[in-house]
C-alpha atoms as a PDB file:
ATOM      1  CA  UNK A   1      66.124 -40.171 -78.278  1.00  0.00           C
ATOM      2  CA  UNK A   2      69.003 -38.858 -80.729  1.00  0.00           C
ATOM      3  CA  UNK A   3      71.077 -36.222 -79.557  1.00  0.00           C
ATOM      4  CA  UNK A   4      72.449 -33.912 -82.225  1.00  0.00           C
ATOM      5  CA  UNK A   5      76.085 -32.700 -82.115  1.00  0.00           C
ATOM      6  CA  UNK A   6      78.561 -31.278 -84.836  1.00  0.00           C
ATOM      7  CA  UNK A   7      75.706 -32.102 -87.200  1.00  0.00           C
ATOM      8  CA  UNK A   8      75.606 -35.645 -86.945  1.00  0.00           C
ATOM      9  CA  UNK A   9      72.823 -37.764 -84.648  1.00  0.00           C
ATOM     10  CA  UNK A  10      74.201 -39.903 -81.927  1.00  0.00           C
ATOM     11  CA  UNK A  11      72.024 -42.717 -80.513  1.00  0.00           C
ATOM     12  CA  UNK A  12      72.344 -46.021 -78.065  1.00  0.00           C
ATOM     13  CA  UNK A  13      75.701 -47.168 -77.686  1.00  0.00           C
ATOM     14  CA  UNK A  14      77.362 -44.684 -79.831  1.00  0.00           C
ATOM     15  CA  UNK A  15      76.721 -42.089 -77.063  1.00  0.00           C
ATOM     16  CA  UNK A  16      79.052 -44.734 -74.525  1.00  0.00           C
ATOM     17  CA  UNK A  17      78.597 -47.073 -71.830  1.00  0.00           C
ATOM     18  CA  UNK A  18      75.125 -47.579 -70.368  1.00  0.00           C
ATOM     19  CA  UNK A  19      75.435 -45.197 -67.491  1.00  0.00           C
ATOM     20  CA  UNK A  20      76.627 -42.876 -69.901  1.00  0.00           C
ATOM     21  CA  UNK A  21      73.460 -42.889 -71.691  1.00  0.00           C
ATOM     22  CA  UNK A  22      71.462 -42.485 -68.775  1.00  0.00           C
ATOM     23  CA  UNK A  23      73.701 -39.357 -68.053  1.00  0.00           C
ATOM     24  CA  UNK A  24      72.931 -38.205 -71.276  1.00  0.00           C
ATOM     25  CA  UNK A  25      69.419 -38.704 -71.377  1.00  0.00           C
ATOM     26  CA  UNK A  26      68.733 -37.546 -67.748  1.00  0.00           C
ATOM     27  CA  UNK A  27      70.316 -34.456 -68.460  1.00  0.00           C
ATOM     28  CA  UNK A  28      68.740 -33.889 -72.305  1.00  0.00           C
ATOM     29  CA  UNK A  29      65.428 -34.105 -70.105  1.00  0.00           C
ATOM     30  CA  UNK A  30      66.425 -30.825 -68.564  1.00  0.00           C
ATOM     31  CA  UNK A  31      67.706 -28.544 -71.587  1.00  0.00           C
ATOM     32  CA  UNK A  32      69.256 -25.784 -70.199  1.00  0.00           C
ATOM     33  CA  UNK A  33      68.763 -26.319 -66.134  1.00  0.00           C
ATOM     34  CA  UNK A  34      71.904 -27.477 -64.273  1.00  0.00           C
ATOM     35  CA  UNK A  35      71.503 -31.320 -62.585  1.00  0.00           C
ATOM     36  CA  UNK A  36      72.012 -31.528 -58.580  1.00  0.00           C
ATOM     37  CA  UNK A  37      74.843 -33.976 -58.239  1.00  0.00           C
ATOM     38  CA  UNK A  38      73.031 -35.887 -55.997  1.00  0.00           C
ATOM     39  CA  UNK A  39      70.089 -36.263 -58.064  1.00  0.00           C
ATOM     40  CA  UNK A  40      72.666 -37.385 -61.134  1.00  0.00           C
ATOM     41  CA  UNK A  41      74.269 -40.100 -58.444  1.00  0.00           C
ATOM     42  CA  UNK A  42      70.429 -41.462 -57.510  1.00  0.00           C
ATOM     43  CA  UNK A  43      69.291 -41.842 -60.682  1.00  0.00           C
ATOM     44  CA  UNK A  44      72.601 -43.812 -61.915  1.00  0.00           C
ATOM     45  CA  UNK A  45      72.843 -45.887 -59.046  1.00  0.00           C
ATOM     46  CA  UNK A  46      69.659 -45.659 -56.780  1.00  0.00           C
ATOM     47  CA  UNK A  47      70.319 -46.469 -53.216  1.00  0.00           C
ATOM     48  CA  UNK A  48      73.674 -48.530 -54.078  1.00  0.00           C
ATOM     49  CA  UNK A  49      75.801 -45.220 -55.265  1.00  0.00           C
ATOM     50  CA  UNK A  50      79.505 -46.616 -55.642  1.00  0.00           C
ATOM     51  CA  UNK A  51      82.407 -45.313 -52.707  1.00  0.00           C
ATOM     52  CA  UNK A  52      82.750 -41.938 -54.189  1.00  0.00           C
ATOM     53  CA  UNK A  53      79.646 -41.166 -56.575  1.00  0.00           C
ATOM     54  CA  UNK A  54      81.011 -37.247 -57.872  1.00  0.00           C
ATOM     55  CA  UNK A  55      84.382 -38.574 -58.740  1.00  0.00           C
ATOM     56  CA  UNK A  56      82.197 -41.720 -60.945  1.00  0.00           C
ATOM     57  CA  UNK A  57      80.140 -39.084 -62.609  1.00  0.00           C
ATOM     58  CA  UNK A  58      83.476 -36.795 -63.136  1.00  0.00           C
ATOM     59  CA  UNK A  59      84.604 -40.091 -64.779  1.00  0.00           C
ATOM     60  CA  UNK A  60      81.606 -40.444 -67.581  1.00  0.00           C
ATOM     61  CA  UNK A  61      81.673 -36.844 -68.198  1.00  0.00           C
ATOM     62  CA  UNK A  62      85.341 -36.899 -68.840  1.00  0.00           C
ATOM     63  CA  UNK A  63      84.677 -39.992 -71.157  1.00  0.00           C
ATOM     64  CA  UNK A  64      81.530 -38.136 -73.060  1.00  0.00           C
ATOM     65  CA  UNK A  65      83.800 -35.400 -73.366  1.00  0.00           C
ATOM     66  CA  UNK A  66      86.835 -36.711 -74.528  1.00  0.00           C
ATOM     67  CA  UNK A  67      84.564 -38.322 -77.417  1.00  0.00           C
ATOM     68  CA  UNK A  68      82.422 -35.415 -78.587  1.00  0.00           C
ATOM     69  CA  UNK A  69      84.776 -32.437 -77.326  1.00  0.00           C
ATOM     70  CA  UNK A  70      84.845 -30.053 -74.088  1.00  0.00           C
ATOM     71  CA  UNK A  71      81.881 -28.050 -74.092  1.00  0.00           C
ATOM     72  CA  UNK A  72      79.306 -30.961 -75.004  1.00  0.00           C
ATOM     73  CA  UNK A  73      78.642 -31.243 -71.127  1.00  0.00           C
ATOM     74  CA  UNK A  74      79.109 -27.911 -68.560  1.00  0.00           C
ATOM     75  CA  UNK A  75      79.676 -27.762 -65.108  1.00  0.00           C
ATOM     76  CA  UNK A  76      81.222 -29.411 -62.121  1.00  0.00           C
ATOM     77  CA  UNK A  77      80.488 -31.077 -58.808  1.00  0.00           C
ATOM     78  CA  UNK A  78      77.946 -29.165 -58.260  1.00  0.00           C
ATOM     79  CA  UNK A  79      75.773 -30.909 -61.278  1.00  0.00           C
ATOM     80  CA  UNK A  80      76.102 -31.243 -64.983  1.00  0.00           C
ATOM     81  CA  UNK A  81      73.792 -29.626 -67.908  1.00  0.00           C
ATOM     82  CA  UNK A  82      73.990 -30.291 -71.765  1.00  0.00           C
ATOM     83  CA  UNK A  83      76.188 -27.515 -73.329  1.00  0.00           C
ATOM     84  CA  UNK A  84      74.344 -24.751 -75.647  1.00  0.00           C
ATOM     85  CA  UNK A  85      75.457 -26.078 -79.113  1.00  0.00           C
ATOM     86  CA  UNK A  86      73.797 -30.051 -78.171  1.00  0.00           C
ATOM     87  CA  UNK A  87      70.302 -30.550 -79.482  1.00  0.00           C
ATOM     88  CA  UNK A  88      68.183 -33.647 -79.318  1.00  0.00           C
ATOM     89  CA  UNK A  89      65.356 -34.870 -82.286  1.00  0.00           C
ATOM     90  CA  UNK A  90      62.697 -33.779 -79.691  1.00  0.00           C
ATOM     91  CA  UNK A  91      64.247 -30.485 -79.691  1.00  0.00           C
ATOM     92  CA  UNK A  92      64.695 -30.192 -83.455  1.00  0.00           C
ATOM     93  CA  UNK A  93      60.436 -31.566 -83.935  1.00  0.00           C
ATOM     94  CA  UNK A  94      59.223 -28.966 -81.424  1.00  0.00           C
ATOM     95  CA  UNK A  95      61.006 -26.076 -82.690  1.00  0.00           C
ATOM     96  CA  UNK A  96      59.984 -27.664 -86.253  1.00  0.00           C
ATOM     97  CA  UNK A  97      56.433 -27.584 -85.431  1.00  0.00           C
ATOM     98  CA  UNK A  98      55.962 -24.025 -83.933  1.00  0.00           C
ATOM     99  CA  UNK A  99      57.356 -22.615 -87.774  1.00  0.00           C
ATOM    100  CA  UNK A 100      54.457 -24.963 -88.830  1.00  0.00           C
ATOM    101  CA  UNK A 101      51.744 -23.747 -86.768  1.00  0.00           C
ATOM    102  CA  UNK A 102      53.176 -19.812 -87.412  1.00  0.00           C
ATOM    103  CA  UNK A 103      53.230 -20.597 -91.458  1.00  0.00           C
ATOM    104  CA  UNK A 104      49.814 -21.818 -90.995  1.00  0.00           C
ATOM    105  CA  UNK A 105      48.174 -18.796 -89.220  1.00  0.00           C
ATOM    106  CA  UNK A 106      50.077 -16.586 -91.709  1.00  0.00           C
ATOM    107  CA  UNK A 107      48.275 -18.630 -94.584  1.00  0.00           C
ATOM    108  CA  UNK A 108      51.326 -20.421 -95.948  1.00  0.00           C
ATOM    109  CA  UNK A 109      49.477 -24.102 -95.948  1.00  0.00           C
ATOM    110  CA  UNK A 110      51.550 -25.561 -98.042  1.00  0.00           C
ATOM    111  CA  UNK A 111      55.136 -24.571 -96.053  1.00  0.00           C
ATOM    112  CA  UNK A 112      52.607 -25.649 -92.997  1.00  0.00           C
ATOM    113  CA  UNK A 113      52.561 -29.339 -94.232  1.00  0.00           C
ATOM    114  CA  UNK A 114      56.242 -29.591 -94.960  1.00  0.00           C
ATOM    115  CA  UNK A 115      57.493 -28.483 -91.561  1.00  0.00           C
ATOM    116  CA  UNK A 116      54.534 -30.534 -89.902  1.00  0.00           C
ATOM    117  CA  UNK A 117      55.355 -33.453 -91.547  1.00  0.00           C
ATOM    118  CA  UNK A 118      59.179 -33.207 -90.846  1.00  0.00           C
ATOM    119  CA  UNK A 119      58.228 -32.461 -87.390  1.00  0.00           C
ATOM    120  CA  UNK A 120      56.381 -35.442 -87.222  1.00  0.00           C
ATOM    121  CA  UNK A 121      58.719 -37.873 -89.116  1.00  0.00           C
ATOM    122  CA  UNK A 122      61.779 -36.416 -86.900  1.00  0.00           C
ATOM    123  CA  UNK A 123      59.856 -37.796 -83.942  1.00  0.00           C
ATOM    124  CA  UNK A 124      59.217 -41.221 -85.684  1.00  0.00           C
ATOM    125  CA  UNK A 125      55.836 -41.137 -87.065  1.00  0.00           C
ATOM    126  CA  UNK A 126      56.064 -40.905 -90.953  1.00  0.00           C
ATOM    127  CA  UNK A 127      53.000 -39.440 -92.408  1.00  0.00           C
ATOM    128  CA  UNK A 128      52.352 -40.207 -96.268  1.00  0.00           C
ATOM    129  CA  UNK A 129      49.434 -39.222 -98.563  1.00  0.00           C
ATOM    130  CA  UNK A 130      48.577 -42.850 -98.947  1.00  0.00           C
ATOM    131  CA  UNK A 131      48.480 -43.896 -95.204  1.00  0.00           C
ATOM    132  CA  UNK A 132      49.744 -43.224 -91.716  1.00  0.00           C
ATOM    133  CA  UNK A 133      53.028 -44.976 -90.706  1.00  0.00           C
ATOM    134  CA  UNK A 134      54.534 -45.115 -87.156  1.00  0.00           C
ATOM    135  CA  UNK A 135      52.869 -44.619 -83.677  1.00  0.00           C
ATOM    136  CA  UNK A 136      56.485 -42.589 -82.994  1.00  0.00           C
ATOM    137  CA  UNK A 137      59.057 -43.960 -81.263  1.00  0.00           C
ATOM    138  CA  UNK A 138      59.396 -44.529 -77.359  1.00  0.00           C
ATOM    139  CA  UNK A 139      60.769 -42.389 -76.547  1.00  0.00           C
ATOM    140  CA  UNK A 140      64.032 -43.389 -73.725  1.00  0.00           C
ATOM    141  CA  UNK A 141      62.681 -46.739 -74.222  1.00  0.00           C
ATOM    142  CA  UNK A 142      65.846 -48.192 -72.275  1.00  0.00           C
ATOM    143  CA  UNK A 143      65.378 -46.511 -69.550  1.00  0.00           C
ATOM    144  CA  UNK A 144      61.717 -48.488 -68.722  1.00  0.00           C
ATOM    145  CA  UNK A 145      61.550 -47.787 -65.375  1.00  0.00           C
ATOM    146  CA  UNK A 146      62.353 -44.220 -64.673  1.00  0.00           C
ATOM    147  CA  UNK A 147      59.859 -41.540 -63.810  1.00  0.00           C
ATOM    148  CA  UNK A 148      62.143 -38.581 -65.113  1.00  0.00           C
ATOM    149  CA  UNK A 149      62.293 -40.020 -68.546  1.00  0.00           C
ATOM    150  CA  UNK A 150      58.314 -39.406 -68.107  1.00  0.00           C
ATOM    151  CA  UNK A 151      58.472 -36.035 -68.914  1.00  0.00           C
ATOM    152  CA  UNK A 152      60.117 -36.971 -72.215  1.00  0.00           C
ATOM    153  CA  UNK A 153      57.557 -39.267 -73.264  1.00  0.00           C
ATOM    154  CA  UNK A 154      54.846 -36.427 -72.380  1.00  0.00           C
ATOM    155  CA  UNK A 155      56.043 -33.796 -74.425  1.00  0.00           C
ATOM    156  CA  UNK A 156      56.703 -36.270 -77.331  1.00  0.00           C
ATOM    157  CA  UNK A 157      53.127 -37.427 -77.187  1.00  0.00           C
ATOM    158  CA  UNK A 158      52.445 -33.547 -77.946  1.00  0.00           C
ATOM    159  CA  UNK A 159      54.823 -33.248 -80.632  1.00  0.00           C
ATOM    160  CA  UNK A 160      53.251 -36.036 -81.797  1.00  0.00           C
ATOM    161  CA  UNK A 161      49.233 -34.892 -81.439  1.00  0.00           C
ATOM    162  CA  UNK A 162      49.962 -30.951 -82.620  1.00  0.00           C
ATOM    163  CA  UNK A 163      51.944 -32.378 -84.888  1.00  0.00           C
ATOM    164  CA  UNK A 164      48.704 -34.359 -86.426  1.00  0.00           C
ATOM    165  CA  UNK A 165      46.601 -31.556 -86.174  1.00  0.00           C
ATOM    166  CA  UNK A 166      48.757 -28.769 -88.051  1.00  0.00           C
ATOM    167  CA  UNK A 167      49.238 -31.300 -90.852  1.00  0.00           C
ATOM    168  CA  UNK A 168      45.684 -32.498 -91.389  1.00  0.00           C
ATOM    169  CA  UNK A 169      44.543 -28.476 -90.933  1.00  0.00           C
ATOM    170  CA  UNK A 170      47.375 -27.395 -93.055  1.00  0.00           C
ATOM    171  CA  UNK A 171      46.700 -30.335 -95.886  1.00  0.00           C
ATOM    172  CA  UNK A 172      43.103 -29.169 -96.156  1.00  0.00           C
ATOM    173  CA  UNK A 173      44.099 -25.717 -96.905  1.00  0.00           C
ATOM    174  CA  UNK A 174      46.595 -26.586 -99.247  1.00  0.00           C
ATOM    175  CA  UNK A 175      43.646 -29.235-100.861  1.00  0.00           C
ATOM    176  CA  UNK A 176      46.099 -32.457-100.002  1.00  0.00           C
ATOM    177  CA  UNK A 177      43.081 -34.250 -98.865  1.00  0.00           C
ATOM    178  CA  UNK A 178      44.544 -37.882 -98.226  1.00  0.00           C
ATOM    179  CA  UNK A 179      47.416 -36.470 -96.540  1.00  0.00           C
ATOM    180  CA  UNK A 180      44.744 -34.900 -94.093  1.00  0.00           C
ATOM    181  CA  UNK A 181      42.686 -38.024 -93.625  1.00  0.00           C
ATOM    182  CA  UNK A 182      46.117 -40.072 -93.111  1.00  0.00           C
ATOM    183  CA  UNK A 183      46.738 -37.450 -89.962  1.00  0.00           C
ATOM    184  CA  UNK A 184      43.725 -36.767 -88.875  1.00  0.00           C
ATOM    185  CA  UNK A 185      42.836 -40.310 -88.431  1.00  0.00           C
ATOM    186  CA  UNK A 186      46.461 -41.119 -87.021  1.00  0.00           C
ATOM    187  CA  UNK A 187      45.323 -38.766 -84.077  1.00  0.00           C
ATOM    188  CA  UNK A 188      42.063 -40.768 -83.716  1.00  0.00           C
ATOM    189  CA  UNK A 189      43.433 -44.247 -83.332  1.00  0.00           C
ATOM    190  CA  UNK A 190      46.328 -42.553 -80.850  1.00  0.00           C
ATOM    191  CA  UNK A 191      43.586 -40.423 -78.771  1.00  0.00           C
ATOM    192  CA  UNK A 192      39.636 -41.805 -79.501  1.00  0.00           C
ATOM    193  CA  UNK A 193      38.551 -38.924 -77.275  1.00  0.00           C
ATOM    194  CA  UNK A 194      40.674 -36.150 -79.556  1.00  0.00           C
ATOM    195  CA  UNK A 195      37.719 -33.915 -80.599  1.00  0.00           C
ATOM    196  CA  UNK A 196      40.154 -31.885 -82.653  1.00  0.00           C
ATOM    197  CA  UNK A 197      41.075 -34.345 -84.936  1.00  0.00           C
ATOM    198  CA  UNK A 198      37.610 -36.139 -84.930  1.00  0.00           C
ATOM    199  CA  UNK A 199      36.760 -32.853 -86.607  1.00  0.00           C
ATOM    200  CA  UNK A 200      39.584 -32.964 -88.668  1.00  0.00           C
ATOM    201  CA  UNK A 201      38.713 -36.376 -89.974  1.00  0.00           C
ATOM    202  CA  UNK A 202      35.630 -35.311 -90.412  1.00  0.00           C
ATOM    203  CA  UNK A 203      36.501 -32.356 -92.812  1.00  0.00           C
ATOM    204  CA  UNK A 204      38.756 -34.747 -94.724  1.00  0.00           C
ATOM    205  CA  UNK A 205      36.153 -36.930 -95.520  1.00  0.00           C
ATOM    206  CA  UNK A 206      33.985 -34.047 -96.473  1.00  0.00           C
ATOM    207  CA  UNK A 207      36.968 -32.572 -98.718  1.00  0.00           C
ATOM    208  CA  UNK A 208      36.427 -36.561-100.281  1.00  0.00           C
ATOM    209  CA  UNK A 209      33.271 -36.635-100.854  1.00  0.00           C
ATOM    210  CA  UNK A 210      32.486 -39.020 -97.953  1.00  0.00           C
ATOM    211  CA  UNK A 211      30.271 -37.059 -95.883  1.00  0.00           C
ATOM    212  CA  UNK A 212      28.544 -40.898 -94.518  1.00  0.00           C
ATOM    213  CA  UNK A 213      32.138 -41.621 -93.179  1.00  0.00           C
ATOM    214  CA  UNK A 214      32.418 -38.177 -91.772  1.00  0.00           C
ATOM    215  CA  UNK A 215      29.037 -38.830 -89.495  1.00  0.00           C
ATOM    216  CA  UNK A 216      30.252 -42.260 -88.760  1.00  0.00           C
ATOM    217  CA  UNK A 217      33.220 -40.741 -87.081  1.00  0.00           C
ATOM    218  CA  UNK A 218      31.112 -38.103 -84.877  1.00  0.00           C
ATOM    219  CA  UNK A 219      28.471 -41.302 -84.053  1.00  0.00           C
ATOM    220  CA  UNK A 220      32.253 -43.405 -82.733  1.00  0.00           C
ATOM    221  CA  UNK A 221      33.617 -40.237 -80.976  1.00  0.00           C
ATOM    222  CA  UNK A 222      30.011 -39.305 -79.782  1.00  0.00           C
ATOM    223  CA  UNK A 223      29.472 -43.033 -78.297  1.00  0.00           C
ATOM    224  CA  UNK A 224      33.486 -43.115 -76.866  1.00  0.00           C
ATOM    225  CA  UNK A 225      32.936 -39.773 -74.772  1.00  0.00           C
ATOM    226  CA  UNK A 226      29.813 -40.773 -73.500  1.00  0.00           C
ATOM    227  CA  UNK A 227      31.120 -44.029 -72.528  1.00  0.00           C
ATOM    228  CA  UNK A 228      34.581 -42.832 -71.216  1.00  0.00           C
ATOM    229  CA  UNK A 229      33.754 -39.862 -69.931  1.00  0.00           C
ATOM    230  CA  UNK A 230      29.799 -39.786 -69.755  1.00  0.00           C
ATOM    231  CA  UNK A 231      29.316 -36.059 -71.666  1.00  0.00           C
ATOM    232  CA  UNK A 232      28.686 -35.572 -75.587  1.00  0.00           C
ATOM    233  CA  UNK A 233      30.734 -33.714 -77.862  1.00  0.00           C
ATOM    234  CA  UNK A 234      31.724 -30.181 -77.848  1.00  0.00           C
ATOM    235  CA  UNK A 235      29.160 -27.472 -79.216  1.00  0.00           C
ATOM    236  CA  UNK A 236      32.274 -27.065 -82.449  1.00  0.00           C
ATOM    237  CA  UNK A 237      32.105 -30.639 -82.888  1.00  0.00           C
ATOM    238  CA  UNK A 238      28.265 -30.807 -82.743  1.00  0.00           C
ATOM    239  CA  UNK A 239      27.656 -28.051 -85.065  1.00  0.00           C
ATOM    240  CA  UNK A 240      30.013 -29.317 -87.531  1.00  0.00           C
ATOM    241  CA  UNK A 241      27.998 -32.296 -87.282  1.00  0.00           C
ATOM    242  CA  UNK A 242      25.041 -30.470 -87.944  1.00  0.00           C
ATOM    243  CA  UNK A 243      26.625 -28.716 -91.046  1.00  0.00           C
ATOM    244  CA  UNK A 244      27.116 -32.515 -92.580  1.00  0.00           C
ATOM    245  CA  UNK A 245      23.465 -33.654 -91.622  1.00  0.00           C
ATOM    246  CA  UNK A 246      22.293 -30.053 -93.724  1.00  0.00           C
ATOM    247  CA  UNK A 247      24.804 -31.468 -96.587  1.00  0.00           C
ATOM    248  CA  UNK A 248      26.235 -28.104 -96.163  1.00  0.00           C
ATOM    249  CA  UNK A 249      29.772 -26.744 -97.003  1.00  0.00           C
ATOM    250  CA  UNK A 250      31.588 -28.654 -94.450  1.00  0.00           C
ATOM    251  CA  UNK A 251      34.923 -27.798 -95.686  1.00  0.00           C
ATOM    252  CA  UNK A 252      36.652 -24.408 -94.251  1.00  0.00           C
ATOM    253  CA  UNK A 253      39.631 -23.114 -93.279  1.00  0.00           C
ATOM    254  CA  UNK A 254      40.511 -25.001 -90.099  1.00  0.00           C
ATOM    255  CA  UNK A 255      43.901 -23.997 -88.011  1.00  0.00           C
END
């Protein structure tokens, strides 16, 4: 994770000593919400906190501070939040994808792609017309063993899947047709039981010309779910299926 300050991206040991990354991160996994001291002192040191844990923590924020300036952490002994002005590049995708999804209802495809893409690039997974590149980052991957930084790593799987759909829906609209199959099919190898971008791989190849890869695709999904999860495909996904069988327009508007 990269957090954002005066412009400029800070990551790894450029944010300071180990424990001063953990700080960081802890609190970046909280935007906005104050930290309990004593939750700050257990997940720095567990259950082997050093003689006086606030005045340690007083000591890394003073540190942090003294590098990127006053207000980038607030509070006290009490706890410690990120200040107002620091962002992180989970931040920057999610607010990057909701103007994607709102360009896309308002019928803007095209501006859809760009901010999808960005959004999805910002979070590591670099989408290009002639192929998918990147699962994403892990993200806190040095912090392996922490169930906070869980709730990190969920909402960047999100970015990561909405972030697949509003491109491949927002590249058919706008006719970029490989673009669509390269992130419709990055959300199929990532999630095998994502109906939404089964369908959107499925439209793709349509939008092709490839309407034998498009039923291959329902047959893999329909087979995965039944396996997995022992239940068939949703009715959208089965008429759409349908619609390819009839060799009918399979192609429309899709958000």
């Amino acid at each position: 994770m990269t957090v954002r300050w005066n412009g400029r991206g800070y990551a790894g040991r450029d944010l300071g000593s180990r424990k001063a990354r953990t700080l960081v991160a802890l609190l970046s996994v909280e935007p906005g919400r104050l930290v309990g001291m004593d939750r700050i002192v257990e997940m720095l040191w567990g259950d082997r906190p050093p003689r006086r844990p606030p005045a340690n923590v007083a000591t890394l924020v003073s540190r942090l501070r003294s590098t990127f300036g006053p207000t980038m952490m607030v509070g006290g002994r009490s706890g410690y939040r990120l200040g107002d002005d620091v962002t992180t590049d989970l931040d920057e995708s999610m607010e990057m994808l909701t103007a994607a999804r709102a360009r896309l209802a308002a019928g803007y495809p095209a501006r859809a792609l760009a901010a999808a893409t960005g959004a999805l690039e910002l979070a590591g997974a670099a989408l290009r017309p002639d192929g998918y590149r990147g699962a994403g980052a892990v993200v806190l991957a040095d912090q392996p063993d922490t169930t906070w930084a869980e709730t990190a790593r969920v909402a960047h799987r999100e970015v990561l899947r909405r972030g697949r759909h509003t491109a491949a829906a927002a590249a058919i609209q706008a006719g970029e047709h490989a673009t669509a199959l390269a992130a419709a099919r990055a959300g199929v190898v990532a999630d095998p039981l994502d109906e939404t971008a089964c369908r959107l791989l499925m439209r793709a190849h349509c939008a092709l010309g490839e309407p034998g890869r498009a039923l291959r695709a329902y047959e893999h999904l329909r087979v995965t779910l039944a396996r997995e999860l022992g239940c068939d495909p949703a009715r959208t996904t089965r008429d759409l299926h349908l619609a390819v069988l009839r060799d009918e327009q399979c192609l429309r508007p899709s958000a």
